[in-house]
Structures are given as structure tokens and as C-alpha cells.
PDB file of N, CA and C in Angstrom:
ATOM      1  N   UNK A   1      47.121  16.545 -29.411  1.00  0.00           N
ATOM      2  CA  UNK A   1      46.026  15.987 -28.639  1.00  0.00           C
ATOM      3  C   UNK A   1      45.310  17.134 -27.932  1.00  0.00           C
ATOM      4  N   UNK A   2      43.378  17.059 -28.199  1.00  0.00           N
ATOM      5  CA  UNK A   2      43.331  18.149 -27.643  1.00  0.00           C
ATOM      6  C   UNK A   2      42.121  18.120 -26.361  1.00  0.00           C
ATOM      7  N   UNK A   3      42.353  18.697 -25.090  1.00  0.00           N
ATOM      8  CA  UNK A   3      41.404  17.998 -24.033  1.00  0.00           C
ATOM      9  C   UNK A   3      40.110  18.168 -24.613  1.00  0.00           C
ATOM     10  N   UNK A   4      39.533  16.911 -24.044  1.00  0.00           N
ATOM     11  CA  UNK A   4      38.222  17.062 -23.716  1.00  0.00           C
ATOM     12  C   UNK A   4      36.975  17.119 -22.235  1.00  0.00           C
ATOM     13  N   UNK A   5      35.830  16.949 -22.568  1.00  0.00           N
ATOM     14  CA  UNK A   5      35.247  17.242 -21.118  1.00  0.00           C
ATOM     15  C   UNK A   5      35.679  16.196 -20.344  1.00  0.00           C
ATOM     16  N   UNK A   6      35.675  14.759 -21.179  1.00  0.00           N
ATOM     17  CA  UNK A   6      35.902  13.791 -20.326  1.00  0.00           C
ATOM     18  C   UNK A   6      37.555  14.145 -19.352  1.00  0.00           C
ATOM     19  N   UNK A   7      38.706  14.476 -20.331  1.00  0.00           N
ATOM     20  CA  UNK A   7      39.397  14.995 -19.438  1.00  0.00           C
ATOM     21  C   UNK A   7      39.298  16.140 -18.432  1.00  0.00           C
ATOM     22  N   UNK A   8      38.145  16.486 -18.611  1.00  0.00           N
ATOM     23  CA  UNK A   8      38.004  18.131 -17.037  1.00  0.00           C
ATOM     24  C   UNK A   8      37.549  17.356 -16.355  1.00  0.00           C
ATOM     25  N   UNK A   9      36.688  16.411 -16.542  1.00  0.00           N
ATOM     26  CA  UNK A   9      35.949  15.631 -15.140  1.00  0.00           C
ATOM     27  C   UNK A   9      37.004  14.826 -14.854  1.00  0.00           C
ATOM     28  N   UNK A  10      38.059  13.327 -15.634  1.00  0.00           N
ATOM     29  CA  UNK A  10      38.276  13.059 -14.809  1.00  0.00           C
ATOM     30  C   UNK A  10      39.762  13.856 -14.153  1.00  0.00           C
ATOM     31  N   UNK A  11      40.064  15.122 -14.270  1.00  0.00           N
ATOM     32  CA  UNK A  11      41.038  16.484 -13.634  1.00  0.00           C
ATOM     33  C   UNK A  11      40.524  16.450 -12.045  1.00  0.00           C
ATOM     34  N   UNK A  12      39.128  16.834 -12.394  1.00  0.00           N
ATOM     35  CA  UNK A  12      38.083  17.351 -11.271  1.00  0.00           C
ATOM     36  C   UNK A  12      38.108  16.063 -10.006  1.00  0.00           C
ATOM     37  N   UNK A  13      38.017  14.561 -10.706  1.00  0.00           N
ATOM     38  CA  UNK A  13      37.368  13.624  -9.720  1.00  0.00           C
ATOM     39  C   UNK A  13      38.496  13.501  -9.198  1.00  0.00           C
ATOM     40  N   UNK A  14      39.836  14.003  -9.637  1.00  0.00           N
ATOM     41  CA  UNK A  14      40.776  13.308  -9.265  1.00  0.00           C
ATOM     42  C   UNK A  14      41.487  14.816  -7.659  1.00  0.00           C
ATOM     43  N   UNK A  15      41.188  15.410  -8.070  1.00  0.00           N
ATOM     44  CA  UNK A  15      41.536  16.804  -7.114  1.00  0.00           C
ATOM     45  C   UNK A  15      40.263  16.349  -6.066  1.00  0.00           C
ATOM     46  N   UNK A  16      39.124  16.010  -6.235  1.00  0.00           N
ATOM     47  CA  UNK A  16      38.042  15.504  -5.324  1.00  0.00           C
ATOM     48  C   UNK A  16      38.770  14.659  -4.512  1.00  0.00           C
ATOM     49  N   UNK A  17      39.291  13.260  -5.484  1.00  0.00           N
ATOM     50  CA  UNK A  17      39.941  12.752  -4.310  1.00  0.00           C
ATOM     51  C   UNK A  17      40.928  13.121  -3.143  1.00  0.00           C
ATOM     52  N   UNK A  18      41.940  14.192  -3.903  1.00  0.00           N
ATOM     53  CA  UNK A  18      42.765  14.694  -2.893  1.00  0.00           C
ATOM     54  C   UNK A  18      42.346  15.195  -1.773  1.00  0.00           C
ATOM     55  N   UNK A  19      41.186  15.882  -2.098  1.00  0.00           N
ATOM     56  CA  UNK A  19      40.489  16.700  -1.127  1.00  0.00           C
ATOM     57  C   UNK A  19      39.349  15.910   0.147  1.00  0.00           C
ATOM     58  N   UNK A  20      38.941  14.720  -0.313  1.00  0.00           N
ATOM     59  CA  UNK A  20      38.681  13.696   0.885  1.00  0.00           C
ATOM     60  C   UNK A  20      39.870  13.221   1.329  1.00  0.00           C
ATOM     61  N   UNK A  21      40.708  12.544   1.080  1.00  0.00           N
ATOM     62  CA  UNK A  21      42.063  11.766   1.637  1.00  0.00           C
ATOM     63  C   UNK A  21      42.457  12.777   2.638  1.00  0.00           C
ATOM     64  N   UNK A  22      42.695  14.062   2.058  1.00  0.00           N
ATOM     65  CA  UNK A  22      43.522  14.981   2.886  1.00  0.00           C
ATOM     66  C   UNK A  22      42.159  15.680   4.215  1.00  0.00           C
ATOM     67  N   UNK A  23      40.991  15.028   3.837  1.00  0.00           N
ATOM     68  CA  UNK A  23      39.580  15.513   5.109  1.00  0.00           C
ATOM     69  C   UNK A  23      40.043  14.471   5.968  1.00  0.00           C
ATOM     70  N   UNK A  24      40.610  13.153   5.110  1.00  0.00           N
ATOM     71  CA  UNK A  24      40.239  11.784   5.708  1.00  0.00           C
ATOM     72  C   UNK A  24      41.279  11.606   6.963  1.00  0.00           C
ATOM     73  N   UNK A  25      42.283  12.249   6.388  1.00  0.00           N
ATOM     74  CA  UNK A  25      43.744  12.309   6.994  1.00  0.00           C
ATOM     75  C   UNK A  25      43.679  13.200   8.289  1.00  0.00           C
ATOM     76  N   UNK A  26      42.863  14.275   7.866  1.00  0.00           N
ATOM     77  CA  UNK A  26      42.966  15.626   9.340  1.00  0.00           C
ATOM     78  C   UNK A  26      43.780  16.256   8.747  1.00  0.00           C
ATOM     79  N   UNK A  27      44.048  16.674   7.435  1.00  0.00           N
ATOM     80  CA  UNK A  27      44.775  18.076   6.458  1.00  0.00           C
ATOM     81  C   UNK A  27      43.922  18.726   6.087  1.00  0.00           C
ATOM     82  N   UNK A  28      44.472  19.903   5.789  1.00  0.00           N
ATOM     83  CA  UNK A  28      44.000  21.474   5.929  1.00  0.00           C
ATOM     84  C   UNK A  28      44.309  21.719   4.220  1.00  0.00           C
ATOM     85  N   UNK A  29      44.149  21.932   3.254  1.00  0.00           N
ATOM     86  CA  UNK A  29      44.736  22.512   2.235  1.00  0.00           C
ATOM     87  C   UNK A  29      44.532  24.032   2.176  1.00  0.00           C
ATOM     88  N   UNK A  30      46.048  24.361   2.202  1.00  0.00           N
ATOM     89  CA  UNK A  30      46.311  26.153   2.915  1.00  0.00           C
ATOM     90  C   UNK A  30      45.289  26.849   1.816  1.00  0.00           C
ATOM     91  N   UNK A  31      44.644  27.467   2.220  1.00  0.00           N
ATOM     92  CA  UNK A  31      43.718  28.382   1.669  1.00  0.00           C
ATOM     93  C   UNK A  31      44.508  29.450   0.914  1.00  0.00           C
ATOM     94  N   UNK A  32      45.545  29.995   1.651  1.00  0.00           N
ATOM     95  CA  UNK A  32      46.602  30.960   1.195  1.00  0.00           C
ATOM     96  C   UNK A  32      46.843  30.057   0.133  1.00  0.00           C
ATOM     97  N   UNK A  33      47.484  29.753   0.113  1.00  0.00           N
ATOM     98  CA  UNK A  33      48.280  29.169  -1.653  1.00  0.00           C
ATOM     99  C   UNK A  33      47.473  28.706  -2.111  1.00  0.00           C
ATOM    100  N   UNK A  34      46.507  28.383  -2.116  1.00  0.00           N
ATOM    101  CA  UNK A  34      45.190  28.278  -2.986  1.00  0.00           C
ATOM    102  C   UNK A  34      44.750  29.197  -4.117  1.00  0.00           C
ATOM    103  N   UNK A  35      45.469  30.448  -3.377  1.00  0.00           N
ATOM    104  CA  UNK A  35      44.935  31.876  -4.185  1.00  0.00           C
ATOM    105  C   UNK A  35      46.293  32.043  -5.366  1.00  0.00           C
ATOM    106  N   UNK A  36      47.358  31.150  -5.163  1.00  0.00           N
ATOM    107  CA  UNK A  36      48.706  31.618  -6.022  1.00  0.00           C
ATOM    108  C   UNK A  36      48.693  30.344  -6.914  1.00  0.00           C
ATOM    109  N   UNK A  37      47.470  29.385  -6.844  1.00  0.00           N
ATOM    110  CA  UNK A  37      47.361  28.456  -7.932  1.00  0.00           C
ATOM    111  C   UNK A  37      46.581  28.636  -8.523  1.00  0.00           C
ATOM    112  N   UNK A  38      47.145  27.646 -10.218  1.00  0.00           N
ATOM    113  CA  UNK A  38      46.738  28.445 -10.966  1.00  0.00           C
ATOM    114  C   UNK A  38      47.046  27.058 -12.696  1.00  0.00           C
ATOM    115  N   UNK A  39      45.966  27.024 -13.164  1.00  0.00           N
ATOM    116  CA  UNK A  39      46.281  25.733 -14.761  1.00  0.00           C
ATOM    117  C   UNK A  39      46.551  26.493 -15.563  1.00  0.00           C
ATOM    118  N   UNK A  40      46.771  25.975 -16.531  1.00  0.00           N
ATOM    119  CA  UNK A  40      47.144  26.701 -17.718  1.00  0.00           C
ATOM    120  C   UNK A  40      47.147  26.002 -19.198  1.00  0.00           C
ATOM    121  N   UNK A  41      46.441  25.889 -19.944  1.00  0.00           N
ATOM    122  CA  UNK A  41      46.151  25.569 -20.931  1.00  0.00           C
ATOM    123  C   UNK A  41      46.562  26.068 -22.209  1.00  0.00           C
ATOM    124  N   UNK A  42      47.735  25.213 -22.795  1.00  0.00           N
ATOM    125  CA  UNK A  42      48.712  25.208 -23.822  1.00  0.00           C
ATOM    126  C   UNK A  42      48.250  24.731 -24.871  1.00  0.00           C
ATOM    127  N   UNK A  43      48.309  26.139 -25.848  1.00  0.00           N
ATOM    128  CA  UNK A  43      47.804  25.843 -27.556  1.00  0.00           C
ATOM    129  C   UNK A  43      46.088  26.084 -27.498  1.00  0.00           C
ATOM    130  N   UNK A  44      45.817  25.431 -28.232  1.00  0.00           N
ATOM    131  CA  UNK A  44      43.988  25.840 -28.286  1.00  0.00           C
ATOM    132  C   UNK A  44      43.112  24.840 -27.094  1.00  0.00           C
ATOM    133  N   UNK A  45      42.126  25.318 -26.636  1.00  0.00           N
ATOM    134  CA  UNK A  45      41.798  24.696 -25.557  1.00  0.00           C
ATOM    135  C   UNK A  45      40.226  24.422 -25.701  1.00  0.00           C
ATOM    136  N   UNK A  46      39.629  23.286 -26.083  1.00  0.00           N
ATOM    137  CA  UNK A  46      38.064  24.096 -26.687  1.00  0.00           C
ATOM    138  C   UNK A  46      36.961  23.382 -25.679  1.00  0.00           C
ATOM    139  N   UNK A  47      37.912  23.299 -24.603  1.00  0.00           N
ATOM    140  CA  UNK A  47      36.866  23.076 -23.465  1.00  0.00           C
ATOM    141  C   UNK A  47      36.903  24.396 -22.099  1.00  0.00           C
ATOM    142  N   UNK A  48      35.973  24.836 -22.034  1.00  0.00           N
ATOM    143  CA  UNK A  48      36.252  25.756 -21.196  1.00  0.00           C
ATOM    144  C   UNK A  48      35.948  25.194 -19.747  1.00  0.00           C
ATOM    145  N   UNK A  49      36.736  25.364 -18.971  1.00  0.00           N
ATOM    146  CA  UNK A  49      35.910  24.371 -17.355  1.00  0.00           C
ATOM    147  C   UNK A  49      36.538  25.101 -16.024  1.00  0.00           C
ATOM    148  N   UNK A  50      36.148  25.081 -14.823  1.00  0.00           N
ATOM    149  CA  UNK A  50      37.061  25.881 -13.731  1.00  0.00           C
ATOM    150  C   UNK A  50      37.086  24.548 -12.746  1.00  0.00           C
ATOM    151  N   UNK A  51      37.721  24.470 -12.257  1.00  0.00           N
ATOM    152  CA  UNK A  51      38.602  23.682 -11.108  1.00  0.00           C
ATOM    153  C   UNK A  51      38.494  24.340  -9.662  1.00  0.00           C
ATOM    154  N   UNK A  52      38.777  23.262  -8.985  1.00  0.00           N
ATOM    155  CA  UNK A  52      38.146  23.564  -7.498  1.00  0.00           C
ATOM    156  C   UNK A  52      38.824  22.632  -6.196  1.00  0.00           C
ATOM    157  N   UNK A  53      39.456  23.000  -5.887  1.00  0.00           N
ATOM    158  CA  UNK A  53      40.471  22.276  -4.592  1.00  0.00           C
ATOM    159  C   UNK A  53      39.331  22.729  -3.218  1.00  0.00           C
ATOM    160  N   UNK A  54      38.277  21.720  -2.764  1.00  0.00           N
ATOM    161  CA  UNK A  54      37.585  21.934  -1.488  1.00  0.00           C
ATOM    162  C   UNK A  54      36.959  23.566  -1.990  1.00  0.00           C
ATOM    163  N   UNK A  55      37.366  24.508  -1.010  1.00  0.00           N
ATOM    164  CA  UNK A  55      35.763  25.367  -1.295  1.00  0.00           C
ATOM    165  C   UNK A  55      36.711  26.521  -2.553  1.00  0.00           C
ATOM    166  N   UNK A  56      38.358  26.530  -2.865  1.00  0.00           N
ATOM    167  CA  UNK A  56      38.765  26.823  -3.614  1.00  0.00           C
ATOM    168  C   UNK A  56      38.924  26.902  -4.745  1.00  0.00           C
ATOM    169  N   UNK A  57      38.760  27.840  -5.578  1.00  0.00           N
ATOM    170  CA  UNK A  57      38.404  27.885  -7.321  1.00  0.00           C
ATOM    171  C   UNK A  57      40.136  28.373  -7.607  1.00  0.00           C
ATOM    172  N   UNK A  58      40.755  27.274  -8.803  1.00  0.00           N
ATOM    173  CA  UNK A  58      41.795  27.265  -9.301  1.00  0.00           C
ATOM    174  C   UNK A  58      41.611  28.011 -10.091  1.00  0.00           C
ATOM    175  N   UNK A  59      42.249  28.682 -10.732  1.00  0.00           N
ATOM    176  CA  UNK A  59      42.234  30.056 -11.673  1.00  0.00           C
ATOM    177  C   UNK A  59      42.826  29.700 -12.713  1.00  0.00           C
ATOM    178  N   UNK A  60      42.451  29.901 -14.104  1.00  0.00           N
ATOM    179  CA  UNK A  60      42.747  29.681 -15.307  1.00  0.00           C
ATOM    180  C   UNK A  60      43.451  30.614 -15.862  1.00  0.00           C
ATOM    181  N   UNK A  61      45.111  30.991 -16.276  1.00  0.00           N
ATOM    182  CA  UNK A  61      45.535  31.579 -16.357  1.00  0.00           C
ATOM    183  C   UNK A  61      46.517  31.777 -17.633  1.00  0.00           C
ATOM    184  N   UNK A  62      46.921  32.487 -18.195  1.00  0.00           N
ATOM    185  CA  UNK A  62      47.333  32.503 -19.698  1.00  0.00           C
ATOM    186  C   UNK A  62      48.783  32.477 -19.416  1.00  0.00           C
ATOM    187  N   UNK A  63      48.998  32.765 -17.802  1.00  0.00           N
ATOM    188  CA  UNK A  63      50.845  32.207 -17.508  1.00  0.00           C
ATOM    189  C   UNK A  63      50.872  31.949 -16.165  1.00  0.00           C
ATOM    190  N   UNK A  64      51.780  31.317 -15.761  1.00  0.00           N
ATOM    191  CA  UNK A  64      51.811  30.376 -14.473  1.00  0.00           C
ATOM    192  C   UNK A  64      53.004  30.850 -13.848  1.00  0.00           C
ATOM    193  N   UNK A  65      53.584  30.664 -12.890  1.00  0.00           N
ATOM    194  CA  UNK A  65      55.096  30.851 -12.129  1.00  0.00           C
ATOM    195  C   UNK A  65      55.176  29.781 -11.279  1.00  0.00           C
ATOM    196  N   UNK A  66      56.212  28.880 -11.144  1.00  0.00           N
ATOM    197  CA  UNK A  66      56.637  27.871 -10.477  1.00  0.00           C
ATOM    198  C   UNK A  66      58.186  27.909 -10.675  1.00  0.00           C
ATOM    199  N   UNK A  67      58.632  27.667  -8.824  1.00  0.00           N
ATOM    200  CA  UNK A  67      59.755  28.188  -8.612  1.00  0.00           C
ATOM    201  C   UNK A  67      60.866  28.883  -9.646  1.00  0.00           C
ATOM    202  N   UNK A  68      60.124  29.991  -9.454  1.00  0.00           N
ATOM    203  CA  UNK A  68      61.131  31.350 -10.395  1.00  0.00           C
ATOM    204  C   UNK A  68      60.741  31.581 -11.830  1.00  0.00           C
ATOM    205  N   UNK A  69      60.124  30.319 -12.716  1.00  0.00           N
ATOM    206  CA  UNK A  69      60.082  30.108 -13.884  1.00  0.00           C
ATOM    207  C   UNK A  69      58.889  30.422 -14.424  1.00  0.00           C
ATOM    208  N   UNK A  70      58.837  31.301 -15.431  1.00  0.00           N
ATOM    209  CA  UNK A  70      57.044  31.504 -15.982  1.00  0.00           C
ATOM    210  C   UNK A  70      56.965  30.769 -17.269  1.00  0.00           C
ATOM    211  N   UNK A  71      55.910  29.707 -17.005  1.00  0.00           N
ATOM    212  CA  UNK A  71      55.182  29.194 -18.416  1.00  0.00           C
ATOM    213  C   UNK A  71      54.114  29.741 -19.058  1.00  0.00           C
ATOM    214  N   UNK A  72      54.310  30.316 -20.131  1.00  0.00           N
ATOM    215  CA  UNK A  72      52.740  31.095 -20.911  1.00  0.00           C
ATOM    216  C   UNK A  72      52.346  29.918 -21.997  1.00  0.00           C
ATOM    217  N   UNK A  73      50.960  30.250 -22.226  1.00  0.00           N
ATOM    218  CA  UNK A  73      50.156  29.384 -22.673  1.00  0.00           C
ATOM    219  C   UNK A  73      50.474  29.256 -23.871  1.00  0.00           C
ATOM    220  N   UNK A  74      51.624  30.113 -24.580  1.00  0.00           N
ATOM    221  CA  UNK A  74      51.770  29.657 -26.049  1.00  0.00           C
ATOM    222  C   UNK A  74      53.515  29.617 -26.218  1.00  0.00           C
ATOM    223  N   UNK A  75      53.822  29.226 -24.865  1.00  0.00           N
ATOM    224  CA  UNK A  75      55.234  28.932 -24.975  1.00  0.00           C
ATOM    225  C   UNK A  75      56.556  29.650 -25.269  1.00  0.00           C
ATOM    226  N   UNK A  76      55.846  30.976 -25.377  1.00  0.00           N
ATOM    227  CA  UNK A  76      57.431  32.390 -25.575  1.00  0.00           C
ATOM    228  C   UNK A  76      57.732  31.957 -24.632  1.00  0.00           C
ATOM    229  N   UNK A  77      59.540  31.930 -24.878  1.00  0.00           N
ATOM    230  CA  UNK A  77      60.400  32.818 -23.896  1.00  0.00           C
ATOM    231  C   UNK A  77      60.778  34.238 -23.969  1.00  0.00           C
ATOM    232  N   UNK A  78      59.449  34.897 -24.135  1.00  0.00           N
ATOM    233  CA  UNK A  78      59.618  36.471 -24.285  1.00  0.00           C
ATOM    234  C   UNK A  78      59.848  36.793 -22.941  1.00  0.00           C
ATOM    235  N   UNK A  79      59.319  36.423 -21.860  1.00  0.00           N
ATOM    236  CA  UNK A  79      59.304  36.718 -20.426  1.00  0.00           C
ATOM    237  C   UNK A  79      60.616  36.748 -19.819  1.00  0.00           C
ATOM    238  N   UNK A  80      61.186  35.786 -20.715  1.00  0.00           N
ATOM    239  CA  UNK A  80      62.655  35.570 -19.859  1.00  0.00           C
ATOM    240  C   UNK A  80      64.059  36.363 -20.557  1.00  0.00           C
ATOM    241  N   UNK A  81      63.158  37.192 -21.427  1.00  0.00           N
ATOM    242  CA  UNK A  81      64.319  37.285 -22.207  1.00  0.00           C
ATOM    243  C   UNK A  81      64.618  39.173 -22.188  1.00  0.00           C
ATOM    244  N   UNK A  82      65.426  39.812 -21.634  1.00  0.00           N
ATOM    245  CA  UNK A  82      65.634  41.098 -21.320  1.00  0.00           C
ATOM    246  C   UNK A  82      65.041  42.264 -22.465  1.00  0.00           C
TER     247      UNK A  82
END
């Protein structure tokens, strides 16, 4: 299955929402970790689009790190492997 625009917008409307709820609420979304997030798009991707948490641009990245673990966009475990 492979995204389309309709999936970047509704990605986008849906991070929009987070980002009123959390205005609506009186939350802050840390600006700092803003800068250490990051999507990642696995296998061929033939929509190109950037993402945006409030005045923050999510970064499109060919590998990710979440707690300890790196995912690359074409699935080696070359990274993990000595």
C-alpha cells in the first residue's frame, strides 16, 4: 500500500487537531523535542510532503531513533549489527 496526498492531509489535519486541543487545554508542545522529531517513510514514497506540529516543521528522515532503537527507511539491521 502506497501513501497518498489524501493520506498527508488527512496526517496533517490530524496533528492540527492535536495542536488546538493542546492551545485549547493551556499545553505548550516542547519546542525542544520538536527538533528530535522526526517521520520516516518506508519503501518507495511518491508523495513528497513536510509536516508541522504548531510553528514546528517535522523532519523527514531516512532513519529515526526511538528509545534506543533505530528504524531506517528500508529496514536493515545494519545499524545494529557490530
Amino acid at each position: 500500500m502506497q501513501a497518498t496526498v489524501n493520506d498527508s492531509t488527512k496526517l496533517q489535519e490530524s496533528l492540527d487537531l492535536i495542536t488546538v486541543w493542546a492551545s485549547d487545554w493551556q499545553l505548550q508542545v516542547y519546542q525542544l523535542k520538536m527538533l528530535h522529531t522526526c517521520w520516516l517513510c518506508v519503501g518507495s514514497c511518491p508523495v513528497t510532503c513536510t509536516y508541522d506540529v504548531g510553528a514546528s516543521v517535522i523532519s523527514n528522515n531516512t532513519q529515526c531513533t526511538d528509545v534506543g532503537i533505530t528504524v531506517t527507511s528500508n529496514l536493515s539491521p545494519s545499524l545494529h549489527h557490530g
